[in-house]
PDB file of N, CA and C in Angstrom:
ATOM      1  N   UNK A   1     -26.105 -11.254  16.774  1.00  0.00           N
ATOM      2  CA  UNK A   1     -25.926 -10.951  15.359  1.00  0.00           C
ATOM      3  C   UNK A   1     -25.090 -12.052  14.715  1.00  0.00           C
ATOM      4  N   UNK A   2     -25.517 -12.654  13.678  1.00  0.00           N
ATOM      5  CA  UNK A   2     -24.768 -13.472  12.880  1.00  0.00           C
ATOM      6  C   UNK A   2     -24.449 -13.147  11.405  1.00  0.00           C
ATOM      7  N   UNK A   3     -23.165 -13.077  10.985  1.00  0.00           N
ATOM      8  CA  UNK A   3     -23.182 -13.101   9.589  1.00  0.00           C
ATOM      9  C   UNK A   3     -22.628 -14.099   8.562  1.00  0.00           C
ATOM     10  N   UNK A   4     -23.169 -14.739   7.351  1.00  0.00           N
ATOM     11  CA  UNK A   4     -23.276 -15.554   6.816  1.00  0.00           C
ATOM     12  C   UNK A   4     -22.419 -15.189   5.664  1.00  0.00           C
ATOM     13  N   UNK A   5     -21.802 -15.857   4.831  1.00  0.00           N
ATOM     14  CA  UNK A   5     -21.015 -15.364   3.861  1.00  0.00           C
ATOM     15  C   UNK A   5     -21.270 -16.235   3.048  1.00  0.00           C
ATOM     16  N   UNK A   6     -21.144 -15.862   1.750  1.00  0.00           N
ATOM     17  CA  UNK A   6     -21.149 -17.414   0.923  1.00  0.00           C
ATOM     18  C   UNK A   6     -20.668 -16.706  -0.500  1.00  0.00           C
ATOM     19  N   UNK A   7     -20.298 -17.680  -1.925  1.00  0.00           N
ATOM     20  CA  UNK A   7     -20.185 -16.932  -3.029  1.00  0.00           C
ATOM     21  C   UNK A   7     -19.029 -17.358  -3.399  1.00  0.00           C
ATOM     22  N   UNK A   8     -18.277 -17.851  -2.555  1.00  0.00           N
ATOM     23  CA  UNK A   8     -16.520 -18.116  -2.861  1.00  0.00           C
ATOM     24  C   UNK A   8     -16.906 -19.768  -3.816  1.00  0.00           C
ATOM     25  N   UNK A   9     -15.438 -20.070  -4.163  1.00  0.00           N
ATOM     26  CA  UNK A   9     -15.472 -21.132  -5.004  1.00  0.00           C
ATOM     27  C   UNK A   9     -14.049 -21.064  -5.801  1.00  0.00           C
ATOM     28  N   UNK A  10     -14.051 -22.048  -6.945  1.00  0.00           N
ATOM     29  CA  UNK A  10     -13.163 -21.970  -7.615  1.00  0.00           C
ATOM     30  C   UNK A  10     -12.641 -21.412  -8.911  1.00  0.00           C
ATOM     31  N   UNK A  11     -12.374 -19.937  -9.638  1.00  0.00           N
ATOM     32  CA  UNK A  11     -12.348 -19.665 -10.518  1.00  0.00           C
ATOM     33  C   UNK A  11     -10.631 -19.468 -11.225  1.00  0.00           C
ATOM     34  N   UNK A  12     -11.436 -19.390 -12.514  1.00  0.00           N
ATOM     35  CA  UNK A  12      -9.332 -19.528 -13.398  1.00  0.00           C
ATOM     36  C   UNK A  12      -9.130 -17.808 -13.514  1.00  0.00           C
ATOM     37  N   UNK A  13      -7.774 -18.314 -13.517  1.00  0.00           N
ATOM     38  CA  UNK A  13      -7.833 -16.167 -13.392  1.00  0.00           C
ATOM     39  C   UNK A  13      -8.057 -15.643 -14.282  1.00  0.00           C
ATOM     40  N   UNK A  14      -8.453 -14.009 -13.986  1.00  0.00           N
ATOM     41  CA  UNK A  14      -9.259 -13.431 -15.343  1.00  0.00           C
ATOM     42  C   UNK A  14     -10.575 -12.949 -14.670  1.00  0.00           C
ATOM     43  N   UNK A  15     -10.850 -14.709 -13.539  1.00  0.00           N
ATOM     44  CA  UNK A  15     -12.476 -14.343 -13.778  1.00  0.00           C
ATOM     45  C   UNK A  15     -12.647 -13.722 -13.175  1.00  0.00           C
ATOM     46  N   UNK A  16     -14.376 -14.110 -12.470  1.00  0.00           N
ATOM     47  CA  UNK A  16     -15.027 -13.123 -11.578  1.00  0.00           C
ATOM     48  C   UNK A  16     -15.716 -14.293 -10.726  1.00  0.00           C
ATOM     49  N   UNK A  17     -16.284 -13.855  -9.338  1.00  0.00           N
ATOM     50  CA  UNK A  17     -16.591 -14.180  -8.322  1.00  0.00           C
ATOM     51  C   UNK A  17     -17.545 -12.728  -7.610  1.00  0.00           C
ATOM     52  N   UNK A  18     -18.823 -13.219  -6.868  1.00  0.00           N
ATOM     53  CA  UNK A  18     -19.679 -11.917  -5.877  1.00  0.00           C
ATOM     54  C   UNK A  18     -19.709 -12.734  -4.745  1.00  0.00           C
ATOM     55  N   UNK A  19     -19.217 -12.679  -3.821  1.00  0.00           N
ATOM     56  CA  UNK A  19     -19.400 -13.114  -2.625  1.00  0.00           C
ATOM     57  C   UNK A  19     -20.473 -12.053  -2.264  1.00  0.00           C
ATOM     58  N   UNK A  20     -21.311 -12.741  -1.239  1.00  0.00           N
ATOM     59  CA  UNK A  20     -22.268 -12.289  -0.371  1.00  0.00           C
ATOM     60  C   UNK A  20     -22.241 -12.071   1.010  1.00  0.00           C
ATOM     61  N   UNK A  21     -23.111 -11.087   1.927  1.00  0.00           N
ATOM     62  CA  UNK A  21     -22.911 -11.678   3.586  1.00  0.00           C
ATOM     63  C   UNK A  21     -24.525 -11.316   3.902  1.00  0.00           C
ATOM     64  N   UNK A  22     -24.547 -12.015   4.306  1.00  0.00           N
ATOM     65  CA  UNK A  22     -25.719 -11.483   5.056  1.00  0.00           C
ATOM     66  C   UNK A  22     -26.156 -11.483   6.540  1.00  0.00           C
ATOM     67  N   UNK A  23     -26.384 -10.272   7.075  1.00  0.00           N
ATOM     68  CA  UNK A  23     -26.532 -10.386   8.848  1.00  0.00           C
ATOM     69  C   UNK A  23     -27.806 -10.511   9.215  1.00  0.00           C
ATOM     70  N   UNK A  24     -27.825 -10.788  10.221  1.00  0.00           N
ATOM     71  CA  UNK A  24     -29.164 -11.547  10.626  1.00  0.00           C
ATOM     72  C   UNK A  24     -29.268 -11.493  12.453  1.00  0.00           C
ATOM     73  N   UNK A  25     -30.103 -11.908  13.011  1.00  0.00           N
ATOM     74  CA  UNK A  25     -30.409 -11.329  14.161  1.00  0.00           C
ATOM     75  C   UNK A  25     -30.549  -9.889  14.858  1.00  0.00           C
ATOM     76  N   UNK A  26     -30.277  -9.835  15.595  1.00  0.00           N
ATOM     77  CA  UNK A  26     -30.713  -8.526  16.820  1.00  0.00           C
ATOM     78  C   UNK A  26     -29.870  -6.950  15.691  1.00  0.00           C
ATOM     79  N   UNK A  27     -29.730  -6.886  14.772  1.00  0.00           N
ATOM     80  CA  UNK A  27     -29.261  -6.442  13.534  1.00  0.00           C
ATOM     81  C   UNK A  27     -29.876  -4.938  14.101  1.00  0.00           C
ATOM     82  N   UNK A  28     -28.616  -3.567  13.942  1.00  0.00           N
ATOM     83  CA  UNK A  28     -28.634  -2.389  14.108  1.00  0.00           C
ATOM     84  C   UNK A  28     -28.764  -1.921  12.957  1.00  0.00           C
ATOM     85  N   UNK A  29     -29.039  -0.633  13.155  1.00  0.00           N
ATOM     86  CA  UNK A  29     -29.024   0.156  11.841  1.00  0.00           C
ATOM     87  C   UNK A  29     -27.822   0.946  11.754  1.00  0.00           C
ATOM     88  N   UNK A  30     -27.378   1.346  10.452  1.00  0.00           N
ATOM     89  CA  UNK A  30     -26.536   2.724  10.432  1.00  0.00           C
ATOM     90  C   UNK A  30     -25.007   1.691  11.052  1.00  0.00           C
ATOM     91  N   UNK A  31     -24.612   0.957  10.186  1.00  0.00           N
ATOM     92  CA  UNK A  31     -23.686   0.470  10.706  1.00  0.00           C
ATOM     93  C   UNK A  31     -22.765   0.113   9.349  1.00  0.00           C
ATOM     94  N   UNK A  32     -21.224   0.087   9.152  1.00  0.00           N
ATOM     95  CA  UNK A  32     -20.659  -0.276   8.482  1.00  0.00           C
ATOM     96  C   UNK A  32     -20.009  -1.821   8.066  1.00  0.00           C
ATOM     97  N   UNK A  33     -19.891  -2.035   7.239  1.00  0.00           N
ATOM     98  CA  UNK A  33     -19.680  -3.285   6.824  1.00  0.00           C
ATOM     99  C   UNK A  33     -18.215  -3.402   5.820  1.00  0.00           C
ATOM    100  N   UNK A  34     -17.752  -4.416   6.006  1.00  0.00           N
ATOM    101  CA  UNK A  34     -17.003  -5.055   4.862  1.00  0.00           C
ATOM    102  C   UNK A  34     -16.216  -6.198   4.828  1.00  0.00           C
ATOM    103  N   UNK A  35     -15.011  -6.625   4.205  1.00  0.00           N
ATOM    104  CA  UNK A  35     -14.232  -7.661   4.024  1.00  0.00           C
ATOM    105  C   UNK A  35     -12.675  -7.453   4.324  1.00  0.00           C
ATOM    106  N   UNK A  36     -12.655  -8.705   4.819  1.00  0.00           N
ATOM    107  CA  UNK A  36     -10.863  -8.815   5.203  1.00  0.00           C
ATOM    108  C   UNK A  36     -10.792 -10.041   4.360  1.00  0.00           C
ATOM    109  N   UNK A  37      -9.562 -10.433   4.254  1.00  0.00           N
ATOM    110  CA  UNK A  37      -8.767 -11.590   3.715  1.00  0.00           C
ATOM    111  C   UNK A  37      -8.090 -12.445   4.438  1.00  0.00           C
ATOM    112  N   UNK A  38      -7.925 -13.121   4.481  1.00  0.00           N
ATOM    113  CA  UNK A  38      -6.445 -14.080   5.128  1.00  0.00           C
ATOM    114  C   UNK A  38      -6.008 -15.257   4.359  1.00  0.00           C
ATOM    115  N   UNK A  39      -4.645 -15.435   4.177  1.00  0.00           N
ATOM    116  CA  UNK A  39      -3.671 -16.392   3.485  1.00  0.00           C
ATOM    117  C   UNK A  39      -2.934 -17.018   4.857  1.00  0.00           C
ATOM    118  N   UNK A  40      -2.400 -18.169   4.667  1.00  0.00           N
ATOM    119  CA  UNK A  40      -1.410 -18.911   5.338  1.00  0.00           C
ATOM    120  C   UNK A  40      -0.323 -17.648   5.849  1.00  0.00           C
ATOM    121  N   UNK A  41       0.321 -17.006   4.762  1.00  0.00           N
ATOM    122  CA  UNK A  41       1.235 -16.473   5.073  1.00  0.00           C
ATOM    123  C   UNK A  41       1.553 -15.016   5.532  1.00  0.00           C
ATOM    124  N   UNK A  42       0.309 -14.247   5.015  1.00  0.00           N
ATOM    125  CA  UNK A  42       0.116 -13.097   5.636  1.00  0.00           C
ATOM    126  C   UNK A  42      -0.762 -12.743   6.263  1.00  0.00           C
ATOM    127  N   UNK A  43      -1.526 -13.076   7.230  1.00  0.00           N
ATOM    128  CA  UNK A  43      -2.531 -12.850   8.027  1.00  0.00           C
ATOM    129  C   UNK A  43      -3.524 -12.222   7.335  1.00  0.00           C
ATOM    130  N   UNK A  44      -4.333 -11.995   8.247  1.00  0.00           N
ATOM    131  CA  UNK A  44      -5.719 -10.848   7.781  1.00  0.00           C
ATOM    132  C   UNK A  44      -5.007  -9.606   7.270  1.00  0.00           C
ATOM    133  N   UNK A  45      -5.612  -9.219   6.011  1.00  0.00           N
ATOM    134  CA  UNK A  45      -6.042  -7.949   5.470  1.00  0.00           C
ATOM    135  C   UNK A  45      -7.014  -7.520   5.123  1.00  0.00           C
ATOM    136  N   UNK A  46      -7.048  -6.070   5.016  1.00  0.00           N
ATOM    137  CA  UNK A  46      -8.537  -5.173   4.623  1.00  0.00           C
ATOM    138  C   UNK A  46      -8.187  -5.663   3.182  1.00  0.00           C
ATOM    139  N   UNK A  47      -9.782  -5.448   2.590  1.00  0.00           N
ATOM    140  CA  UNK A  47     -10.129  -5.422   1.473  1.00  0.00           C
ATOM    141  C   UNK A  47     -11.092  -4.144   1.332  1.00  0.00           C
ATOM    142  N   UNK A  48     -12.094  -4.053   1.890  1.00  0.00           N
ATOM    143  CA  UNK A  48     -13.034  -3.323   1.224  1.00  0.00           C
ATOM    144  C   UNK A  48     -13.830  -3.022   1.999  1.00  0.00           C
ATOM    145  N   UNK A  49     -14.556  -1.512   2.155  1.00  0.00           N
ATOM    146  CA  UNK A  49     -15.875  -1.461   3.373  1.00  0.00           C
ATOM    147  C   UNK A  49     -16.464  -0.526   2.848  1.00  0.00           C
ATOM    148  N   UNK A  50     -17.517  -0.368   3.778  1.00  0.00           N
ATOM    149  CA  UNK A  50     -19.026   0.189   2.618  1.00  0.00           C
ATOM    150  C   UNK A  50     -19.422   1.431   3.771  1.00  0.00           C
ATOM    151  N   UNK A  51     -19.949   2.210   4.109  1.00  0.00           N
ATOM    152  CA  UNK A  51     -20.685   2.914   5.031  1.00  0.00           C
ATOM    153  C   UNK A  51     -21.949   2.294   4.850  1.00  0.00           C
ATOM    154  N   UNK A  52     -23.076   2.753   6.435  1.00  0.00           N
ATOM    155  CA  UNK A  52     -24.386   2.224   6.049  1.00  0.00           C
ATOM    156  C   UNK A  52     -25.041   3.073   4.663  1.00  0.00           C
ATOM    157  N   UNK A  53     -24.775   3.970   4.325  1.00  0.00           N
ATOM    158  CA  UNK A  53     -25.498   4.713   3.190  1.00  0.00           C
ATOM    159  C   UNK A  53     -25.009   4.481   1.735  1.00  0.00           C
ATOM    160  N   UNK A  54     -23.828   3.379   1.896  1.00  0.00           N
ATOM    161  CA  UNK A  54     -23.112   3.460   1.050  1.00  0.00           C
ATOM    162  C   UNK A  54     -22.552   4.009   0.451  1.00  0.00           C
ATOM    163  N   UNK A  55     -22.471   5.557   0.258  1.00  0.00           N
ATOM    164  CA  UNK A  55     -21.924   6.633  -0.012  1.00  0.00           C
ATOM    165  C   UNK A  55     -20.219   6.729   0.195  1.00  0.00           C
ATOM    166  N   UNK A  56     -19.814   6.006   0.560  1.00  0.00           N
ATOM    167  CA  UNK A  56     -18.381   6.031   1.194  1.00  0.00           C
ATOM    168  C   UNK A  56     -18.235   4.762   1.049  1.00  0.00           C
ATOM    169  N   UNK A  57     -17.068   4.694   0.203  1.00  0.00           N
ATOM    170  CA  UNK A  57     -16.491   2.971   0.304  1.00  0.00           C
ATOM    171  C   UNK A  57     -14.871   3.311   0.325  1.00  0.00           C
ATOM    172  N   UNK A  58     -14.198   1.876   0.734  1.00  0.00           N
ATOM    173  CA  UNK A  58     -12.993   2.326   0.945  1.00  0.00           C
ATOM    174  C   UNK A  58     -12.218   1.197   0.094  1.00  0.00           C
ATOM    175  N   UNK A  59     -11.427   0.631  -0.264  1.00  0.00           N
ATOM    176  CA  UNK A  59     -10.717  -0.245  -0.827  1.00  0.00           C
ATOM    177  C   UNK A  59      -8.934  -0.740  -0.950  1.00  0.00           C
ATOM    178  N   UNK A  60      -8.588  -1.519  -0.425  1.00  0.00           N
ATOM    179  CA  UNK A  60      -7.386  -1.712  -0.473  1.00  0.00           C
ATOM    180  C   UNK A  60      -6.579  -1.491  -2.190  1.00  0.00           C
ATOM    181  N   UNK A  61      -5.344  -1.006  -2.074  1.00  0.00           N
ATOM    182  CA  UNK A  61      -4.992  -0.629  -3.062  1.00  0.00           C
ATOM    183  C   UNK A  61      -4.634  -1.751  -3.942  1.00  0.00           C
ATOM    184  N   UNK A  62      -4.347  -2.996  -3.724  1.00  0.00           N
ATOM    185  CA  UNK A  62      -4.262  -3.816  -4.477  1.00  0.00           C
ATOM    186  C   UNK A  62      -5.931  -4.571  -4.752  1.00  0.00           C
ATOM    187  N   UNK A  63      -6.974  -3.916  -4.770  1.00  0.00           N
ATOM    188  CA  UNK A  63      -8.057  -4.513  -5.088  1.00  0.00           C
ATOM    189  C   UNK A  63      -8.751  -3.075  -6.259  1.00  0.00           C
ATOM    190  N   UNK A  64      -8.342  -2.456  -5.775  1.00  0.00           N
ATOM    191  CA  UNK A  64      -9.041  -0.757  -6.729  1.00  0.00           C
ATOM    192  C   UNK A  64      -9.164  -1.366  -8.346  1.00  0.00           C
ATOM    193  N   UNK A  65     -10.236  -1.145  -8.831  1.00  0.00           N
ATOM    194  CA  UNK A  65     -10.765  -0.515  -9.795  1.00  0.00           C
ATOM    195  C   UNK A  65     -10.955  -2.475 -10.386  1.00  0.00           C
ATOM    196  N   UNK A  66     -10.626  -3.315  -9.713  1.00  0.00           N
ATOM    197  CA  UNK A  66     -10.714  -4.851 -10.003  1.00  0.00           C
ATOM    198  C   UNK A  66     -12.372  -5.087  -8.580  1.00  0.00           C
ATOM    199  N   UNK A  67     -12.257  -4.914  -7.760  1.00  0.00           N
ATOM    200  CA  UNK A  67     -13.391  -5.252  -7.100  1.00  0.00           C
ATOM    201  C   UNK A  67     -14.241  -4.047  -6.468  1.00  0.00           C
ATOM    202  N   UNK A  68     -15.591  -4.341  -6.236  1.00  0.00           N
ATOM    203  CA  UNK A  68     -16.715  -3.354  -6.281  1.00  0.00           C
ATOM    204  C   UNK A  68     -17.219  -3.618  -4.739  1.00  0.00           C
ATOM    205  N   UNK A  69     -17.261  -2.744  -3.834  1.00  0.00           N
ATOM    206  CA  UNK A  69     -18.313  -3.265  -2.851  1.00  0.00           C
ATOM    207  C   UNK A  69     -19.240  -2.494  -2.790  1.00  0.00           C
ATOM    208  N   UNK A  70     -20.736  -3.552  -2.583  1.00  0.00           N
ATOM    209  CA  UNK A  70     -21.646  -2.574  -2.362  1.00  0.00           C
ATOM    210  C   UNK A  70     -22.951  -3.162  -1.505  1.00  0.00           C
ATOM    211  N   UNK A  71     -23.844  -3.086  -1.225  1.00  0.00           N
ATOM    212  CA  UNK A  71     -24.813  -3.590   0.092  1.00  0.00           C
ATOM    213  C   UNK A  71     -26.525  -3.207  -0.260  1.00  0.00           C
ATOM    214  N   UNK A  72     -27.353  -4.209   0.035  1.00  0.00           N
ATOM    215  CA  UNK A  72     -29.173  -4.052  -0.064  1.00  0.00           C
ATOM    216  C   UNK A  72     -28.950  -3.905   1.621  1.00  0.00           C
ATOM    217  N   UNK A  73     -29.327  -2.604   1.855  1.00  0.00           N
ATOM    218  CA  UNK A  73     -29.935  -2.728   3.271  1.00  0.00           C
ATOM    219  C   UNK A  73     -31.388  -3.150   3.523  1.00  0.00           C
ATOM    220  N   UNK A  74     -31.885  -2.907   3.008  1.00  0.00           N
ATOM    221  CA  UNK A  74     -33.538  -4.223   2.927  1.00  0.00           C
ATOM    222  C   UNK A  74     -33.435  -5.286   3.416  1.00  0.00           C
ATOM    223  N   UNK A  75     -31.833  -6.353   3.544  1.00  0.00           N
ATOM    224  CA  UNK A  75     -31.733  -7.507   2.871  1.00  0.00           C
ATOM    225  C   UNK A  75     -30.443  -7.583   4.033  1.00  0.00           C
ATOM    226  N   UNK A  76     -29.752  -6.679   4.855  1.00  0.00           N
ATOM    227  CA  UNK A  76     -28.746  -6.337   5.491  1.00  0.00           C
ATOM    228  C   UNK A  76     -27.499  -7.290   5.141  1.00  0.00           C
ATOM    229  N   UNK A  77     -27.441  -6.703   3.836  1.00  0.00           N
ATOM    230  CA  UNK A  77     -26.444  -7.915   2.544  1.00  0.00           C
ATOM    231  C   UNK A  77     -25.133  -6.601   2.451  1.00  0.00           C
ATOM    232  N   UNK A  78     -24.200  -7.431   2.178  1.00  0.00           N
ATOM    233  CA  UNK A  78     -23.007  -6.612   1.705  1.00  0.00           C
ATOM    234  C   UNK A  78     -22.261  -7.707   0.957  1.00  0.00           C
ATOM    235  N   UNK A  79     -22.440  -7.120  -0.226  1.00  0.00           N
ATOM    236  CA  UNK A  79     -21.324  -8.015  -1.714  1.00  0.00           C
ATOM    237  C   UNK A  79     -19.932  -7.297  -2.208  1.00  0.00           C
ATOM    238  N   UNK A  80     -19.441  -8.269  -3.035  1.00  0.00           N
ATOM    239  CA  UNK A  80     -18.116  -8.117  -3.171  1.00  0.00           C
ATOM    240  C   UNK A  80     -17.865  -8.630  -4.612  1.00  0.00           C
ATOM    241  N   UNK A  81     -18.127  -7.609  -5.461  1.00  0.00           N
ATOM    242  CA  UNK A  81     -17.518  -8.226  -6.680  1.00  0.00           C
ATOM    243  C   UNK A  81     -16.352  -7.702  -6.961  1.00  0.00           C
ATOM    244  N   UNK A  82     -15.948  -9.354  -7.145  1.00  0.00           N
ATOM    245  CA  UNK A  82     -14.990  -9.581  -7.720  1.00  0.00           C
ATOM    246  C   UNK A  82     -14.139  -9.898  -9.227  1.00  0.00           C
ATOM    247  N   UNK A  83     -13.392  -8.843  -9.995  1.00  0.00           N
ATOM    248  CA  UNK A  83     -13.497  -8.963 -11.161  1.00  0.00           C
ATOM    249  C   UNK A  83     -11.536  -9.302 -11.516  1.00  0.00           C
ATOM    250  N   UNK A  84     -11.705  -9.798 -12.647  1.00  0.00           N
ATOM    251  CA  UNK A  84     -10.137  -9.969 -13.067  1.00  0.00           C
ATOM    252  C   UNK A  84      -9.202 -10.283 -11.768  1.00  0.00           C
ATOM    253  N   UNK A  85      -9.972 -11.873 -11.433  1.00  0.00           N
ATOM    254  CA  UNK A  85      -8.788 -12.470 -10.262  1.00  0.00           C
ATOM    255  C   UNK A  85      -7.382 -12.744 -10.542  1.00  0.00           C
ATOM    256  N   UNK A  86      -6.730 -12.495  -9.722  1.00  0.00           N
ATOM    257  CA  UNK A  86      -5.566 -12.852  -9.840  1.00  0.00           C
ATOM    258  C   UNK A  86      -5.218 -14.163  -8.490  1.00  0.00           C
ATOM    259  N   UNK A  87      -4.095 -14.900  -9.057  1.00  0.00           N
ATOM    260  CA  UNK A  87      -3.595 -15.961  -8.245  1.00  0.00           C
ATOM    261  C   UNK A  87      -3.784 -15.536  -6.823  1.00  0.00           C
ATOM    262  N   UNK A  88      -2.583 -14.218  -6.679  1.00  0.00           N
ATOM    263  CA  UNK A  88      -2.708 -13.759  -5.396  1.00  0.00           C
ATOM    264  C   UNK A  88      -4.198 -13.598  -4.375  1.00  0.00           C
ATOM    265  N   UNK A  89      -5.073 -13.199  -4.916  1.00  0.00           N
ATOM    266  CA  UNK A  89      -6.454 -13.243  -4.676  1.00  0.00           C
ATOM    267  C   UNK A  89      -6.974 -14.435  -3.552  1.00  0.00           C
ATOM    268  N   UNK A  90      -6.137 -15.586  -4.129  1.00  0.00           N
ATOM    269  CA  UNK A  90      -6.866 -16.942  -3.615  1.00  0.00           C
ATOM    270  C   UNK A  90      -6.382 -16.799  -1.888  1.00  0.00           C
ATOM    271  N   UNK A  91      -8.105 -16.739  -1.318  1.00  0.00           N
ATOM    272  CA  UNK A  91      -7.458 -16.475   0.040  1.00  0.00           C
ATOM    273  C   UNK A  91      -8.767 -16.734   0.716  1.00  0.00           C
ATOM    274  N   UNK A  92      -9.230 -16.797   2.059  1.00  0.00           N
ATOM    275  CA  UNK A  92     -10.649 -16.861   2.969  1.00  0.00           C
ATOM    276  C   UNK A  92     -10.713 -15.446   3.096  1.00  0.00           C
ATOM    277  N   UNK A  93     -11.990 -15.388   2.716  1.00  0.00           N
ATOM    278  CA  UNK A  93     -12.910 -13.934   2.596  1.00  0.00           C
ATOM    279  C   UNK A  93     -14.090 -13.714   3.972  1.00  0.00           C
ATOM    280  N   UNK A  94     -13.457 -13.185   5.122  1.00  0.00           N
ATOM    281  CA  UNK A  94     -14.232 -12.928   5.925  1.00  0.00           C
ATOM    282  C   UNK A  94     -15.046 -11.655   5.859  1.00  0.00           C
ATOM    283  N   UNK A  95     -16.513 -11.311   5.945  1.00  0.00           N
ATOM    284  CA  UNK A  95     -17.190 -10.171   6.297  1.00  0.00           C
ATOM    285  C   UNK A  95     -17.227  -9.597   7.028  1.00  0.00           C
ATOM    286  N   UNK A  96     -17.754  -8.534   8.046  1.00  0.00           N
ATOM    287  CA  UNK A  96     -17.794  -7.950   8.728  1.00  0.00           C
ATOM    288  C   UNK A  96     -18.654  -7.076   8.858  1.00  0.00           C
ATOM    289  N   UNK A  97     -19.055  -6.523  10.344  1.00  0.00           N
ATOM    290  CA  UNK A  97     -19.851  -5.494  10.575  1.00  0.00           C
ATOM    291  C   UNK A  97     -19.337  -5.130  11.981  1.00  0.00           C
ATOM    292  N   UNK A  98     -19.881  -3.257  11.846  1.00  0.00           N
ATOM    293  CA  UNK A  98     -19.496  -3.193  13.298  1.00  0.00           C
ATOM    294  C   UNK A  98     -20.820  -2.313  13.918  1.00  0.00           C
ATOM    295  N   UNK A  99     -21.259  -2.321  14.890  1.00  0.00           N
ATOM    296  CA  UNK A  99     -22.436  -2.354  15.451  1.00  0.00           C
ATOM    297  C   UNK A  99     -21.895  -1.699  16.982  1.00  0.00           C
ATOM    298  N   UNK A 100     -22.483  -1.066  17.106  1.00  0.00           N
ATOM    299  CA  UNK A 100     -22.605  -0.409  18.667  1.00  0.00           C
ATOM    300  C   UNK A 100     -21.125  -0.899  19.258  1.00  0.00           C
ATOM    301  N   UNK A 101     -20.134  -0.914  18.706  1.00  0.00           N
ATOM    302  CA  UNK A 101     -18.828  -0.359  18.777  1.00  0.00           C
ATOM    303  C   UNK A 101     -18.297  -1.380  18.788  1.00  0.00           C
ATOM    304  N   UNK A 102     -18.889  -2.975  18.272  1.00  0.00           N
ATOM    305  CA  UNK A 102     -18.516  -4.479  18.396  1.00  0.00           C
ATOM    306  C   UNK A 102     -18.467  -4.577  17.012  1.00  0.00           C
ATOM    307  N   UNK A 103     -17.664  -5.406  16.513  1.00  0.00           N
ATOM    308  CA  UNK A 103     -17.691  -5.841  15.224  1.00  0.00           C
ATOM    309  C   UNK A 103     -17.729  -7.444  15.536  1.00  0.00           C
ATOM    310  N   UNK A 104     -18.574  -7.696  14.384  1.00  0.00           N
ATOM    311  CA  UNK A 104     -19.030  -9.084  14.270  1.00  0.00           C
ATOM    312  C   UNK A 104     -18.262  -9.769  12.731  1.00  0.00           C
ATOM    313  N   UNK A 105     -18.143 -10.705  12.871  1.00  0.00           N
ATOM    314  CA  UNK A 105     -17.388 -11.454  11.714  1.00  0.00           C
ATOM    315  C   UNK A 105     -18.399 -12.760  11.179  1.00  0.00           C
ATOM    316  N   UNK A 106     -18.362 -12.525   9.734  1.00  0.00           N
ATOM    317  CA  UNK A 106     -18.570 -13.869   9.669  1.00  0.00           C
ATOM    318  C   UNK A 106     -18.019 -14.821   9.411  1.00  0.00           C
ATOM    319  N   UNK A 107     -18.208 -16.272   8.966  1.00  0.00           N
ATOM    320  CA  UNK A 107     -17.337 -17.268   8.948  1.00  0.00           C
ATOM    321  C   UNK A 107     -15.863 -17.469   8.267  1.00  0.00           C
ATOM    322  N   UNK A 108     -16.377 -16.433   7.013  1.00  0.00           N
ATOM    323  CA  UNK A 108     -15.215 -16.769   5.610  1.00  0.00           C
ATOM    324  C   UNK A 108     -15.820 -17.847   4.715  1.00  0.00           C
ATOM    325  N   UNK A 109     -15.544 -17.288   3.437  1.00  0.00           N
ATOM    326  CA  UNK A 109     -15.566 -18.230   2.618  1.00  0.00           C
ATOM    327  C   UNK A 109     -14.250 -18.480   1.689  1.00  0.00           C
ATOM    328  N   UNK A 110     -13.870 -19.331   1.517  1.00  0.00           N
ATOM    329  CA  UNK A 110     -12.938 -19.900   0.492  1.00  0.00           C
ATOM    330  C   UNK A 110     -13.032 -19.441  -1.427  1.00  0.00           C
ATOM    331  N   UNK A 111     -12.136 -18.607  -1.405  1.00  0.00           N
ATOM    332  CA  UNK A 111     -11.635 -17.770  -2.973  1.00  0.00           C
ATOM    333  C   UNK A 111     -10.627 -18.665  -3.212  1.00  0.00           C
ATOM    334  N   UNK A 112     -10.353 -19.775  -4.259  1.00  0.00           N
ATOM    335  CA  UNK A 112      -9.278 -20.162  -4.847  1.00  0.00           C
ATOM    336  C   UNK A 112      -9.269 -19.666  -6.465  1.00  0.00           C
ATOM    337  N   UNK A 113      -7.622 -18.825  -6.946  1.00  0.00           N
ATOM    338  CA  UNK A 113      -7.354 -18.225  -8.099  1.00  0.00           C
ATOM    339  C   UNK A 113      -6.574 -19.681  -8.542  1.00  0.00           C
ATOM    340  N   UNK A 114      -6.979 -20.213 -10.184  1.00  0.00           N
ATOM    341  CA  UNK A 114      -6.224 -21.309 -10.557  1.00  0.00           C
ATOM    342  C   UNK A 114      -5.606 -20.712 -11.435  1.00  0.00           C
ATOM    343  N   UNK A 115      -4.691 -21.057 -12.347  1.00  0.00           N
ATOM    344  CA  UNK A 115      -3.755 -19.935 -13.325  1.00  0.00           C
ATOM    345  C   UNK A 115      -4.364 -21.360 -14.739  1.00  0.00           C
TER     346      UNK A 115
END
């Protein structure tokens, strides 16, 4: 299983950003997905995760009601919009999935917040 991330870049704060992931290979069904963060200075954090039905999402409290997650299982995609960035924000956006009790990561992509 591989997952691909992409979508990050450079925005001024305020804005918005959708990162993408998409998994690919030997790919299960009925599996959950989402995003962590990491900065220099505070390691990985949760951000956001989806159930496979999507029906259930979860969200870190400093991201609520500013970012959306949501997923095309057709497409075994899970996005991340991102709305009204803030500085703090600027960080590598890794994806995730977990699958028959393994979670898979993908690369990260690079979120920089400019003021």
């Amino acid at each position: 299983v591989q997952l691909q991330a992409s979508g990050g870049g450079l925005v001024q704060a305020g804005g918005s950003l959708r990162l993408s992931c998409a998994a690919s290979g030997r790919v299960f069904t009925s599996y959950p997905m989402g995003w962590f963060r990491q900065t220099p200075g505070k390691g990985r954090e949760f951000v956001a995760a989806i159930s496979w039905s999507g029906g259930t999402t979860q969200y870190a409290d400093f991201v609520k009601s500013r970012f959306t997650i949501s997923r095309d299982n057709a497409k075994n995609t899970v996005y991340l919009q991102m709305n009204s960035l803030k500085l703090e924000d600027t960080a590598v956006y890794y994806c995730y999935a977990i699958m028959a009790g393994f979670t898979y990561w993908g690369q990260g992509t690079q979120v920089t917040v400019s003021s």
